[in-house]
Protein backbone atom coordinates (compact mmCIF):
# COMPACT_ATOMS: atom_id res chain seq x y z
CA UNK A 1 -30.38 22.87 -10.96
CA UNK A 2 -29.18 23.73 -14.46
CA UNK A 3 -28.89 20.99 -17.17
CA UNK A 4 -25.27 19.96 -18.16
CA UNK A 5 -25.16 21.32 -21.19
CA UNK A 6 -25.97 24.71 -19.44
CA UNK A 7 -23.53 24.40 -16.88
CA UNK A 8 -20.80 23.44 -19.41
CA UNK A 9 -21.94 27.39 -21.27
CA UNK A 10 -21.68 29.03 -18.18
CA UNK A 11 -18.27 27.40 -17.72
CA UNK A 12 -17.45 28.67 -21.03
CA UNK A 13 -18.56 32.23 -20.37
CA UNK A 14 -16.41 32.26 -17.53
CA UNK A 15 -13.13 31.18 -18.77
CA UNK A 16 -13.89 33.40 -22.05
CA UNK A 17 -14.82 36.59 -19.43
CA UNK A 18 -11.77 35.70 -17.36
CA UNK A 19 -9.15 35.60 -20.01
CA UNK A 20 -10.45 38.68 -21.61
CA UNK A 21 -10.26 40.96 -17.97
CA UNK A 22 -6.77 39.32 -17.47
CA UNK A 23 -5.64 40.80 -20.75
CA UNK A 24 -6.89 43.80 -19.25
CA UNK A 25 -4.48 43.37 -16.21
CA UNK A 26 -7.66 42.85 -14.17
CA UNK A 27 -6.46 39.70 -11.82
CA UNK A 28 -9.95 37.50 -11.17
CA UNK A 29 -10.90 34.10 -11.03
CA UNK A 30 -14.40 32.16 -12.13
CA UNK A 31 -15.37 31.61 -9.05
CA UNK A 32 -15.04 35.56 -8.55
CA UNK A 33 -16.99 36.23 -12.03
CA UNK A 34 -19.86 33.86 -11.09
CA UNK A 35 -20.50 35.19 -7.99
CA UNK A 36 -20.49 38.77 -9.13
CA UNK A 37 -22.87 37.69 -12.16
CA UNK A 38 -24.62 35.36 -9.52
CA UNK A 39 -24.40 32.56 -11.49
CA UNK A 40 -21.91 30.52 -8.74
């Protein structure tokens, strides 16, 4: 199990990752980016 404050950066990553793809048109949710990065 990751600490907190690790959790809370992947979180971040995420949300970053996903907003940047959606300007991209590329329709995908966290829970689809951190299972593809295997981080879920």
């Amino acid at each position: 199990m990751d600490s907190p404050l690790i959790d809370e950066r992947k979180s971040s990553v995420l949300d970053a990752a996903e907003r940047l793809l959606a300007k991209e048109g590329v329709d995908v949710t966290m829970d689809e980016l951190a299972a593809a990065a295997g981080v879920g």
